[in-house]
N, C-alpha and C. Protein backbone atom coordinates (compact mmCIF):
# COMPACT_ATOMS: atom_id res chain seq x y z
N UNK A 1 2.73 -17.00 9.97
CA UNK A 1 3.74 -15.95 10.06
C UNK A 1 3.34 -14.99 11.16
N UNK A 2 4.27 -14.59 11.82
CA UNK A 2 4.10 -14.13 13.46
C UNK A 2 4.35 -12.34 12.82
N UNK A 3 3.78 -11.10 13.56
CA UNK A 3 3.58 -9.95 12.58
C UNK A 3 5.19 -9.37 12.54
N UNK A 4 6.02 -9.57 13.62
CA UNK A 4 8.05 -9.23 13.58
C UNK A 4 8.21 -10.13 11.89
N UNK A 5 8.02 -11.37 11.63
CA UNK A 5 8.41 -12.17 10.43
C UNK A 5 7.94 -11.01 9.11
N UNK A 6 6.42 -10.79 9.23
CA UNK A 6 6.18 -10.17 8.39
C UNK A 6 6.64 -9.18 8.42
N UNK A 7 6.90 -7.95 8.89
CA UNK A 7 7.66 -6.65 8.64
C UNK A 7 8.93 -6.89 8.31
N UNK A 8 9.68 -7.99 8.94
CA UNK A 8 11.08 -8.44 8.20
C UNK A 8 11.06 -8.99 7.05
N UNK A 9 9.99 -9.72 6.65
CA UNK A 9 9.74 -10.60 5.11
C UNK A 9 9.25 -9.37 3.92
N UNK A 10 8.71 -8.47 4.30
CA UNK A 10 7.78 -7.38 3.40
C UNK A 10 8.57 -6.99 2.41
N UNK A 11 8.62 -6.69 1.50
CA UNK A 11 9.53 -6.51 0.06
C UNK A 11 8.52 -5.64 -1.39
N UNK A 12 8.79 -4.91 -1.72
CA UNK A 12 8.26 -4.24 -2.65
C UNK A 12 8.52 -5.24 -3.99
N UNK A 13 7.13 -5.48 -4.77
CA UNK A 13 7.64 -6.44 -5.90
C UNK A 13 6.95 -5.74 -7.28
N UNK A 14 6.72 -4.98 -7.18
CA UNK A 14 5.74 -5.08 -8.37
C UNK A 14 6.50 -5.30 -9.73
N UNK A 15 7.54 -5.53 -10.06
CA UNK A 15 8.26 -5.96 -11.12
C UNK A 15 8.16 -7.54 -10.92
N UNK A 16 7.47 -7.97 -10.63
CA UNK A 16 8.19 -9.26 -10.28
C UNK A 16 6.13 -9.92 -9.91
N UNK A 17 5.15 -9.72 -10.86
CA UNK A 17 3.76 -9.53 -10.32
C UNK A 17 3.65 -10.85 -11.49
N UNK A 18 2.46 -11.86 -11.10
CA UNK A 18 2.09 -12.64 -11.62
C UNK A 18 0.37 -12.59 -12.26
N UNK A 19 -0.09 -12.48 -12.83
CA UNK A 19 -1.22 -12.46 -14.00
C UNK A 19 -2.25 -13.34 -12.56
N UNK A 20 -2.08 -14.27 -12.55
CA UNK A 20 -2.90 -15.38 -11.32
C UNK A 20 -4.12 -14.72 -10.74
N UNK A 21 -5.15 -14.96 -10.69
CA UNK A 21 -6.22 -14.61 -9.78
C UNK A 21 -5.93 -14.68 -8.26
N UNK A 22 -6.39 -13.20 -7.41
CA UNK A 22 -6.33 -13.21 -6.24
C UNK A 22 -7.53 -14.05 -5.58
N UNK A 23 -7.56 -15.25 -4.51
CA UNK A 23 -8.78 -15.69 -4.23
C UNK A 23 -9.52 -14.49 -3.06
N UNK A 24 -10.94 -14.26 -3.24
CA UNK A 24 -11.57 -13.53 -2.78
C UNK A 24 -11.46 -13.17 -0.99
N UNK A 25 -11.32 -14.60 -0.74
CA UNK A 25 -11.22 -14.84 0.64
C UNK A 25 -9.79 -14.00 1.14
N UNK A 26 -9.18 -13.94 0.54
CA UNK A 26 -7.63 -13.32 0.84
C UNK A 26 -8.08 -11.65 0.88
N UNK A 27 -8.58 -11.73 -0.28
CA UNK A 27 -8.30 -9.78 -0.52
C UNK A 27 -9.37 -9.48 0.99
N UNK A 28 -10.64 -10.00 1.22
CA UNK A 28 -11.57 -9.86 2.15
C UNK A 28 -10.73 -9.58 3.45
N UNK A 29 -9.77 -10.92 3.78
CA UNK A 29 -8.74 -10.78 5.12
C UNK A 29 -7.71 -9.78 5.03
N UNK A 30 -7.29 -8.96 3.58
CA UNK A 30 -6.60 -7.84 3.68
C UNK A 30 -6.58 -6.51 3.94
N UNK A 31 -8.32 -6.61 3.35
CA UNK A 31 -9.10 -5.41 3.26
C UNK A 31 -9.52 -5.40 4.91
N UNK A 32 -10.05 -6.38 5.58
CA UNK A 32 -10.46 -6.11 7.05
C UNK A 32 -9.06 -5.94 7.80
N UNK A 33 -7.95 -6.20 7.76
CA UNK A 33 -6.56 -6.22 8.45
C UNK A 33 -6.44 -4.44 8.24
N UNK A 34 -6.46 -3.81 7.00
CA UNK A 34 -6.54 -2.52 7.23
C UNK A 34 -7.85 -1.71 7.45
N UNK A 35 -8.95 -2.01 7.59
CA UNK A 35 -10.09 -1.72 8.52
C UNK A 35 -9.59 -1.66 10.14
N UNK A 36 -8.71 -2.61 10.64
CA UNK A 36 -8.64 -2.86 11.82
C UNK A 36 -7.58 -1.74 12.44
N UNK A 37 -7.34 -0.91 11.56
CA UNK A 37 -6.10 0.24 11.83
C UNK A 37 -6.63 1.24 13.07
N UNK A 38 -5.36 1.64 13.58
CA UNK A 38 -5.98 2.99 14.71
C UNK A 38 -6.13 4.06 13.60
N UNK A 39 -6.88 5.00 14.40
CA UNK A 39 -7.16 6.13 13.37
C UNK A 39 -7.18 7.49 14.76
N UNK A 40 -6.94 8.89 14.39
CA UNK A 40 -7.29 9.72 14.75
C UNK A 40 -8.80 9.96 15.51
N UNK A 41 -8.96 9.93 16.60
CA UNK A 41 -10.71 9.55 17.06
C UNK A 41 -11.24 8.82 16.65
N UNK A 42 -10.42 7.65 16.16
CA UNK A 42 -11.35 6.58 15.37
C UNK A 42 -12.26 6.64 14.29
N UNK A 43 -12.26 8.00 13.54
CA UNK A 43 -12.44 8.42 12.58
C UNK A 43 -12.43 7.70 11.48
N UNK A 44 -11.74 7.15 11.01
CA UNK A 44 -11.22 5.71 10.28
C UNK A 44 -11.72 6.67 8.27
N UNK A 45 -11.06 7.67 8.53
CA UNK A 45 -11.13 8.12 6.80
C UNK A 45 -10.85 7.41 5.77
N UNK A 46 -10.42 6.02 5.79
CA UNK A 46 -9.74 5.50 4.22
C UNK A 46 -10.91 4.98 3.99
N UNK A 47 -10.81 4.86 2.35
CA UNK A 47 -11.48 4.42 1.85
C UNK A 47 -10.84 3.44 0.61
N UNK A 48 -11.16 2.11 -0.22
CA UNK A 48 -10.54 1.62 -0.76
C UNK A 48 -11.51 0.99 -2.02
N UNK A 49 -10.70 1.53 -3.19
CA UNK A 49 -11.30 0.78 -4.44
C UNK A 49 -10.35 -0.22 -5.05
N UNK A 50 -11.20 -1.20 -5.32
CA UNK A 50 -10.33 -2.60 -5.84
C UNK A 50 -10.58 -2.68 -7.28
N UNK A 51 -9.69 -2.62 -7.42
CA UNK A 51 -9.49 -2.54 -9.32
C UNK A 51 -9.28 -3.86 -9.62
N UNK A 52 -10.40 -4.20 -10.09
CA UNK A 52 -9.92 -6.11 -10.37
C UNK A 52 -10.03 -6.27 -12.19
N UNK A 53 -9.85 -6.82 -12.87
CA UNK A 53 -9.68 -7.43 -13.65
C UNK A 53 -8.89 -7.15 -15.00
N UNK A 54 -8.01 -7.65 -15.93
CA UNK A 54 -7.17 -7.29 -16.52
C UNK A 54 -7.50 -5.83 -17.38
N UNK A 55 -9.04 -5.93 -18.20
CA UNK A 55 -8.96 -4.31 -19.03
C UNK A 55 -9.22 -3.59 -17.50
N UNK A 56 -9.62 -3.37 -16.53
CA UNK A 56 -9.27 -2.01 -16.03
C UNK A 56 -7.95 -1.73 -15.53
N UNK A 57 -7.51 -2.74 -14.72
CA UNK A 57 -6.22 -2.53 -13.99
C UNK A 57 -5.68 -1.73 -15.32
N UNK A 58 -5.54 -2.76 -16.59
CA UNK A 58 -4.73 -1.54 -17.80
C UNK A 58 -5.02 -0.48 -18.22
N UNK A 59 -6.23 -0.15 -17.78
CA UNK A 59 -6.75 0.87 -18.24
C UNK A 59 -6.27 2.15 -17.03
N UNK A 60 -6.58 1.55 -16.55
CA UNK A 60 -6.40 2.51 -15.05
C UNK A 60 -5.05 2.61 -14.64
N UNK A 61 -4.28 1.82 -14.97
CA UNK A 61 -2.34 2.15 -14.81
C UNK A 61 -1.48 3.10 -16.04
N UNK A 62 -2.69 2.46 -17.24
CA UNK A 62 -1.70 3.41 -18.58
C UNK A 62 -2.32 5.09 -18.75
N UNK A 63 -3.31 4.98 -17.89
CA UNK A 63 -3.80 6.58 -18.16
C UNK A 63 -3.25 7.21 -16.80
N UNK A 64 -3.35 6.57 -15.91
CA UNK A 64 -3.29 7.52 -14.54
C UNK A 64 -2.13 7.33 -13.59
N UNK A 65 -1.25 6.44 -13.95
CA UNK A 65 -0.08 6.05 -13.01
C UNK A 65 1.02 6.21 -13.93
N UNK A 66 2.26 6.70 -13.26
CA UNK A 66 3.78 7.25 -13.54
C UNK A 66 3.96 6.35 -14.58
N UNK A 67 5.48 6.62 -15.38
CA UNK A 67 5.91 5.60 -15.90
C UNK A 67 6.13 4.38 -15.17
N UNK A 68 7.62 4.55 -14.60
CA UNK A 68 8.16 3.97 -12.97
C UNK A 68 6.83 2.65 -12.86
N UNK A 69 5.32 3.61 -12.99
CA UNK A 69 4.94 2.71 -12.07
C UNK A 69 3.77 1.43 -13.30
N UNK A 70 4.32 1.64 -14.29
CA UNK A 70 3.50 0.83 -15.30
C UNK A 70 4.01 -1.08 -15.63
N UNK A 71 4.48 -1.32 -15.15
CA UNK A 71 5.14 -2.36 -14.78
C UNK A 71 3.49 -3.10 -13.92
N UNK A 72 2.90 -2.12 -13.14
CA UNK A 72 1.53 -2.56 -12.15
C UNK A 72 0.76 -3.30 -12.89
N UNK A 73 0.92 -3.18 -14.45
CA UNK A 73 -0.51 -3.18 -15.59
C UNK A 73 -0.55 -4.93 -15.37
N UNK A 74 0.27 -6.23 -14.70
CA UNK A 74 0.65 -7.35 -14.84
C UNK A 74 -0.17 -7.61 -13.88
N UNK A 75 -0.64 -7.00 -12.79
CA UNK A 75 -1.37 -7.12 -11.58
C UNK A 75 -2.91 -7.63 -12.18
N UNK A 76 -3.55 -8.87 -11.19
CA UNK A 76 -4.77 -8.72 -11.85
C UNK A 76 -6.07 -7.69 -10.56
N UNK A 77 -4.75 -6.92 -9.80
CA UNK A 77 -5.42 -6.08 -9.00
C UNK A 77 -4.36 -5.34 -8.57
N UNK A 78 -5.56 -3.73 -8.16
CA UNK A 78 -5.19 -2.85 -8.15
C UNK A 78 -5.61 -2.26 -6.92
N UNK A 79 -4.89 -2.11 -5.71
CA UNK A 79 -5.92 -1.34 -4.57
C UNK A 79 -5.61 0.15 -4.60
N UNK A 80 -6.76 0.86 -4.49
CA UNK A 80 -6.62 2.62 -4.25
C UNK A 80 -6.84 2.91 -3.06
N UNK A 81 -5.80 3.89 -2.57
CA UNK A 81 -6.32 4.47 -1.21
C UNK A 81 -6.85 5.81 -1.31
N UNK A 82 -8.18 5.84 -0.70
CA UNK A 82 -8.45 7.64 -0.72
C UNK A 82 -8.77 7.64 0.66
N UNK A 83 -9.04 9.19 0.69
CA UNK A 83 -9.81 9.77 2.09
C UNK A 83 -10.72 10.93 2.07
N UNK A 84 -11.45 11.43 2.56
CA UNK A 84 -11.98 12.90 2.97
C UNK A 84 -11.37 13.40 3.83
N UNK A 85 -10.62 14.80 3.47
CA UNK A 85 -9.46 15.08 4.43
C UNK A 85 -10.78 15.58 5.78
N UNK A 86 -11.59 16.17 5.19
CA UNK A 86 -12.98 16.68 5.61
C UNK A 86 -13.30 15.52 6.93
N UNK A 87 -12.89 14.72 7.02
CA UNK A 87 -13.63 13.13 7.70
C UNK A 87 -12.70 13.07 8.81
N UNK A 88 -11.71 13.50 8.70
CA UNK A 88 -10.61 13.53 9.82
C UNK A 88 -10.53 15.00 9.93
N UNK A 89 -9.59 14.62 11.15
CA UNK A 89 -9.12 16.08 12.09
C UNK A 89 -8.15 16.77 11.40
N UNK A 90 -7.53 17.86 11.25
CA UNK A 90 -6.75 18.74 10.97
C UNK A 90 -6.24 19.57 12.60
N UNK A 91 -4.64 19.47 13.21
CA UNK A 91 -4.29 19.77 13.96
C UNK A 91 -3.11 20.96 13.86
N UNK A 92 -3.22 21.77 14.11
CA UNK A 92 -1.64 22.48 14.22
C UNK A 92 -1.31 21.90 12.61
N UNK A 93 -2.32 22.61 11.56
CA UNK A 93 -1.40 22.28 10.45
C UNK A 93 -1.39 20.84 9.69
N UNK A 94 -1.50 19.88 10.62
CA UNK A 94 -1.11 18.38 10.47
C UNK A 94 -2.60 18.00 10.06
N UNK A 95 -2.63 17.07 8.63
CA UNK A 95 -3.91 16.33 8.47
C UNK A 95 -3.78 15.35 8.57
N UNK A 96 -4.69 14.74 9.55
CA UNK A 96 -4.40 13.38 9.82
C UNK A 96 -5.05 12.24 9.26
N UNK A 97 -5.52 12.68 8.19
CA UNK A 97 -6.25 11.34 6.93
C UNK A 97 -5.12 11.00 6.58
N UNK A 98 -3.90 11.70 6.37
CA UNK A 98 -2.71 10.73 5.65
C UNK A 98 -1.87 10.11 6.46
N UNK A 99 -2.12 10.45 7.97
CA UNK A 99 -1.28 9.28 8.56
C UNK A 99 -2.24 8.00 9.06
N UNK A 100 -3.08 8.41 8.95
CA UNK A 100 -4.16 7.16 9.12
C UNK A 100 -4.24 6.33 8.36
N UNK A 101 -4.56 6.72 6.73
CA UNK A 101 -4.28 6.10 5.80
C UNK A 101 -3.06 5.22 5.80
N UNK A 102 -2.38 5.92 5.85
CA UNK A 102 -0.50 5.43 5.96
C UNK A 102 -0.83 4.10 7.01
N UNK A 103 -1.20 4.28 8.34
CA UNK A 103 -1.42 3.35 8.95
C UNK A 103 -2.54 1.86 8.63
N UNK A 104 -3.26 2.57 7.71
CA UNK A 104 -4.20 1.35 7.35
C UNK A 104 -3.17 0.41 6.00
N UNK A 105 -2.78 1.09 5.29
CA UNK A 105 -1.93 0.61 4.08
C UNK A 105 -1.04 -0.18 5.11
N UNK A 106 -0.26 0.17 5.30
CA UNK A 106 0.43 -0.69 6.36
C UNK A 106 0.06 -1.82 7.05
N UNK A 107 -1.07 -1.71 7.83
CA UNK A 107 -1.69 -3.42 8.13
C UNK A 107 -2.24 -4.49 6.80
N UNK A 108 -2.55 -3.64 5.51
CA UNK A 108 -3.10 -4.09 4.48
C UNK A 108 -1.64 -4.91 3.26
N UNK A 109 -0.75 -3.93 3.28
CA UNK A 109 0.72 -4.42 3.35
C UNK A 109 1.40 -5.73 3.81
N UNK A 110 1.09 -5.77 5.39
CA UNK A 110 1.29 -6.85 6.31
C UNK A 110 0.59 -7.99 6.25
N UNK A 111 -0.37 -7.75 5.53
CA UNK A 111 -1.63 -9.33 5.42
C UNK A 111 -1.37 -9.84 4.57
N UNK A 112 -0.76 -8.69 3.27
CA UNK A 112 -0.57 -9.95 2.26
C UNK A 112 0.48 -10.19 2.62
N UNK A 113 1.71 -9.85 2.57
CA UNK A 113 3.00 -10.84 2.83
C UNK A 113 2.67 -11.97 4.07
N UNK A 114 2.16 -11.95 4.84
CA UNK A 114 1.34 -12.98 5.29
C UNK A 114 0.69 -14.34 4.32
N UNK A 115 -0.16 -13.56 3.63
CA UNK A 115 -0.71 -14.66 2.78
C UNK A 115 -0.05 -14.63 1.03
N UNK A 116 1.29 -14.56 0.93
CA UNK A 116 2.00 -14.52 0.35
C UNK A 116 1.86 -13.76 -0.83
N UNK A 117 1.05 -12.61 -1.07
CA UNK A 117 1.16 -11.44 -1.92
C UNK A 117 2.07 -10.56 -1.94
N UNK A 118 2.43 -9.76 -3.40
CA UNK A 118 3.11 -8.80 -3.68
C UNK A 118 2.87 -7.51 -3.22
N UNK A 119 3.44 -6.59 -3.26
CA UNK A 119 2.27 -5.80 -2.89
C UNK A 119 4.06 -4.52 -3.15
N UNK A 120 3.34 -3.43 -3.69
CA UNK A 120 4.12 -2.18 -3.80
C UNK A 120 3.57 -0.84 -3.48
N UNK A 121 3.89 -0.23 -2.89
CA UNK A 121 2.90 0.99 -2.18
C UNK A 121 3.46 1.86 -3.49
N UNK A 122 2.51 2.96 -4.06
CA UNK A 122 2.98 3.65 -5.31
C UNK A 122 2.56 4.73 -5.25
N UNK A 123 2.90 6.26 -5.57
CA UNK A 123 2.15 7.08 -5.12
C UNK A 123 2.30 8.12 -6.47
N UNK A 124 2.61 8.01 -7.62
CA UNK A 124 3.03 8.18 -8.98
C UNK A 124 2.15 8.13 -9.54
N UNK A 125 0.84 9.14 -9.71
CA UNK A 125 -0.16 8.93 -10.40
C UNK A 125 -0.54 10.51 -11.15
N UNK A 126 -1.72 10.74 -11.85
CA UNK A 126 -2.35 11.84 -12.07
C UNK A 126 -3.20 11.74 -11.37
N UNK A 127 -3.65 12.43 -9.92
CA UNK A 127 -5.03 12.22 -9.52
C UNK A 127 -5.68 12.53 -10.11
N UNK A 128 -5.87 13.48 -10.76
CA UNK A 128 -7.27 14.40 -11.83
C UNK A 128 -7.83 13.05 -12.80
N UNK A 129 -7.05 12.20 -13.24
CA UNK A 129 -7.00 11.57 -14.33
C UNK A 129 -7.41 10.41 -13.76
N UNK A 130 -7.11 9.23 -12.29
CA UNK A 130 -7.06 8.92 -11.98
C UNK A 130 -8.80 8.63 -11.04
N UNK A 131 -8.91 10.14 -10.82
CA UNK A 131 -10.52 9.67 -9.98
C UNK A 131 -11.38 9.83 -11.32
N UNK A 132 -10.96 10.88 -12.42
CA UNK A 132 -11.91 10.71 -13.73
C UNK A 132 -12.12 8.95 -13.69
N UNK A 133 -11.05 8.15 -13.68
CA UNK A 133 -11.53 6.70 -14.72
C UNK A 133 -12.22 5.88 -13.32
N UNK A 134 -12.10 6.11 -12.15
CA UNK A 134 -12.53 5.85 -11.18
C UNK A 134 -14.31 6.11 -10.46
N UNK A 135 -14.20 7.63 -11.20
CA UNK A 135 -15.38 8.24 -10.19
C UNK A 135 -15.47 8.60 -9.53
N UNK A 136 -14.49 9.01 -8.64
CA UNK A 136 -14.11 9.23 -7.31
C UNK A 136 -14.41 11.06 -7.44
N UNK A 137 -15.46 11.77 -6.40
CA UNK A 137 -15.96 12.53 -5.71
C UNK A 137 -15.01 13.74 -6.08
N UNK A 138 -14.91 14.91 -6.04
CA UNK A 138 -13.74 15.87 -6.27
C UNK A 138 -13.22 16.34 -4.48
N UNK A 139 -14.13 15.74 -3.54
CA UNK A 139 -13.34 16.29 -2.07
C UNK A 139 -12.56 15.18 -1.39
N UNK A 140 -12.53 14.09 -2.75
CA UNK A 140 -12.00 13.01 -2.31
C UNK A 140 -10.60 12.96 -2.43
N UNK A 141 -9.59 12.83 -1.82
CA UNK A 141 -8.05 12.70 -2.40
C UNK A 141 -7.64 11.41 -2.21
N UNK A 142 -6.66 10.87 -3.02
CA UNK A 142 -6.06 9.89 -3.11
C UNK A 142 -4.87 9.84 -2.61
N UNK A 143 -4.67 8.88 -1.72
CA UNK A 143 -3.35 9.17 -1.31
C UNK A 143 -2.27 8.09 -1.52
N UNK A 144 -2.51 6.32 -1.89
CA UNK A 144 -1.77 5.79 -2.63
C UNK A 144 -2.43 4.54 -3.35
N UNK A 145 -1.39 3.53 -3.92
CA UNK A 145 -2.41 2.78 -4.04
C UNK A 145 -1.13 1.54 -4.53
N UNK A 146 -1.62 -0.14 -4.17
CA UNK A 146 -0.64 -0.77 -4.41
C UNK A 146 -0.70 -2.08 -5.39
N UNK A 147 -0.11 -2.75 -6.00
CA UNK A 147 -1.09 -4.05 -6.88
C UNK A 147 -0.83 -5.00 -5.76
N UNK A 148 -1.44 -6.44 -6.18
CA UNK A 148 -1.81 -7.08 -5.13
C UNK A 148 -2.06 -8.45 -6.04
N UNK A 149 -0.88 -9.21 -5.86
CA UNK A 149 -0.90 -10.28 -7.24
C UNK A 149 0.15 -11.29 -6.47
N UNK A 150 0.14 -12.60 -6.73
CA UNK A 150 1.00 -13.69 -6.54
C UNK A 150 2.09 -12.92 -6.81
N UNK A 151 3.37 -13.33 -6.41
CA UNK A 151 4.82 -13.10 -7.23
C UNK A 151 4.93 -14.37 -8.26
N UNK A 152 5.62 -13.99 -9.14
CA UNK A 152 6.06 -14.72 -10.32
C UNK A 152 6.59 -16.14 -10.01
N UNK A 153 7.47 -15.96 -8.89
CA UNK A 153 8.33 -17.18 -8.57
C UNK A 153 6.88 -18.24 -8.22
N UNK A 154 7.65 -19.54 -7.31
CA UNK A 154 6.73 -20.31 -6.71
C UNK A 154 6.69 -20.26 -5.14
N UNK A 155 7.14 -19.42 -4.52
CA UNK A 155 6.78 -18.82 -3.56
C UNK A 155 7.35 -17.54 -2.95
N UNK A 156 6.79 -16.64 -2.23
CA UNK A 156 6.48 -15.52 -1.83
C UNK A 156 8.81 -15.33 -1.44
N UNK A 157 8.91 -16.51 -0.62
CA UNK A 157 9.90 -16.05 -0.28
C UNK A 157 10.91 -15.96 -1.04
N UNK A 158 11.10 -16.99 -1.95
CA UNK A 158 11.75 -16.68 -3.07
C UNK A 158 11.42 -15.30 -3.74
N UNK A 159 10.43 -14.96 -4.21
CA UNK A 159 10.31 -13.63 -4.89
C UNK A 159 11.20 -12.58 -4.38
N UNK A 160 11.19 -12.34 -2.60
CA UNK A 160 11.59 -11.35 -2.35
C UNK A 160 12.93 -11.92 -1.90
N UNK A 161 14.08 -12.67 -1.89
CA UNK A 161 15.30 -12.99 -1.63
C UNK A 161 16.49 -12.10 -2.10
N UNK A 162 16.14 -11.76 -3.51
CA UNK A 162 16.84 -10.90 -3.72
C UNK A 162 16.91 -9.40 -3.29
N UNK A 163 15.40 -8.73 -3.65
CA UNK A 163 15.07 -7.95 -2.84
C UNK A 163 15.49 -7.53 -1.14
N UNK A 164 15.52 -8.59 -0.51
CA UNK A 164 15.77 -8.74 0.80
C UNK A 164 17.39 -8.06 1.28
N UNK A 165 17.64 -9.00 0.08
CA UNK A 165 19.30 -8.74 0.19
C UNK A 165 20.07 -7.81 -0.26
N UNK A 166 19.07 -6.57 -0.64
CA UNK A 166 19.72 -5.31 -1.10
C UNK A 166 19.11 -4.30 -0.47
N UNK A 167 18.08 -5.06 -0.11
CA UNK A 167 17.25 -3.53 1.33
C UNK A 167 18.53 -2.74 2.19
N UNK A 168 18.26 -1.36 2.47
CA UNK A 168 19.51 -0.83 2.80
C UNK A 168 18.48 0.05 4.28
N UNK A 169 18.71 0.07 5.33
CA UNK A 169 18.28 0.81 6.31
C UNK A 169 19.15 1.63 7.38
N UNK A 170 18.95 2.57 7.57
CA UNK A 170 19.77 3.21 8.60
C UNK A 170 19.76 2.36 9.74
N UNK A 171 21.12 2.23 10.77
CA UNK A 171 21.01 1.86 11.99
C UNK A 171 20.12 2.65 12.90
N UNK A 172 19.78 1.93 13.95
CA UNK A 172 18.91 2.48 14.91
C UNK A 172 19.66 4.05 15.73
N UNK A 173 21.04 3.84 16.14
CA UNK A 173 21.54 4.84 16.42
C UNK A 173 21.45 6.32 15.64
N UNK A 174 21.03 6.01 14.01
CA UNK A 174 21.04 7.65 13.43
C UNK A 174 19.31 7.85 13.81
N UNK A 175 18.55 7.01 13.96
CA UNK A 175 17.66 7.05 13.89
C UNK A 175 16.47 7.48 15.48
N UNK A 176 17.18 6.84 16.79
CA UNK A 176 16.55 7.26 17.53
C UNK A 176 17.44 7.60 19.13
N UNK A 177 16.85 8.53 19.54
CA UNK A 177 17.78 9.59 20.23
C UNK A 177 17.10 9.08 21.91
N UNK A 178 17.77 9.58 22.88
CA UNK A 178 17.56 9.32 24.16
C UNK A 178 17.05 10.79 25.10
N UNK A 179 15.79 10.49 25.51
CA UNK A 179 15.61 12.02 26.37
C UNK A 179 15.51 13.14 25.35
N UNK A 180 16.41 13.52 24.28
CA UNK A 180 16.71 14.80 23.69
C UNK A 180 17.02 14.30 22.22
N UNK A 181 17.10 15.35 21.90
CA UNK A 181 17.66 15.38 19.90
C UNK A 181 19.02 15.16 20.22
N UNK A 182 19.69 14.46 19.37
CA UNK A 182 20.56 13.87 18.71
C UNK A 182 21.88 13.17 20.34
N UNK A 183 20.82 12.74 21.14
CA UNK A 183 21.55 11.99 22.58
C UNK A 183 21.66 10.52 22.47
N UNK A 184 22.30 10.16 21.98
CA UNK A 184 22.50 8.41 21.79
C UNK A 184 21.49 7.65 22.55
N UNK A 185 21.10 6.52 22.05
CA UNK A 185 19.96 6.04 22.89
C UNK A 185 20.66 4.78 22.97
């Protein structure tokens, strides 16, 4: 899969998550795909905990994640994103651990639909509650986190077909302007 396929194939599933073991070799090529992210001075703030096996993922979705987002508990993994806002730059206001982050989730996103994983970015949690069952540092923040499981069907593309076909996006015209604000491009 060429990386245009994957951003067009990508589909939020986590309703739709299969019990199945992730093979190691996969999560390894997902986890380095978002290692490989640009970062602010190369700073590279994320950090990532892998919640693997059925009592924690449940443990760790029914105490610390939304309703919305308990549907995850089917996952036999769980990825967390944190950062030290401390580790990155702060500009005019702007902290840039969360667009970095944002950018690493994103290549990490892209690998699995590649290697035919689910994957739902979720951001519906208690942090307080959340780094308690974790461990996670108090200057540490969390900023999302997604499951990471076969889809149910028997393959990836099937899972997301329906999905696909109800994705709704603005045209490019509301979206990007020429020279100036709001100049047709």
């Amino acid at each position: 899969m060429q990386t245009l396929e994957a951003i067009n194939n990508r589909a939020s599933l986590k309703a739709r998550l299969s019990a199945r073991e992730v093979e190691q070799g996969k999560i390894l090529k997902i986890l380095d795909a978002a290692r490989l992210a640009p970062s602010a001075r190369n700073m590279q703030p994320w950090r990532f905990i892998v919640v693997r096996g059925k009592e924690q993922v449940e443990t760790l979705v029914s105490r610390a994640f939304s309703e919305g987002n308990q549907v995850a508990k089917d996952a036999p993994i769980i990825i967390v994103a944190c950062a030290n806002p401390n580790d990155d730059i702060v500009r005019d206001g702007k902290e840039y651990y969360l667009h970095d982050v944002g950018m690493a989730v994103e290549n990490l996103l892209l690998a699995a639909t590649e290697l035919g994983l689910a994957t739902h970015p979720m951001t519906g949690v208690n942090e307080d509650e959340l780094k308690r069952i974790l461990c996670i540092p108090p200057e540490i923040r969390f900023v999302i986190a997604t499951p990471l499981a076969y889809p149910v069907t028997d393959s990836y593309d099937e899972a997301t077909q329906e999905r696909l076909s109800e994705r709704t996006r603005k045209n490019l015209d509301e979206l990007v302007y020429h020279n100036e604000w709001g100049k047709s491009f």
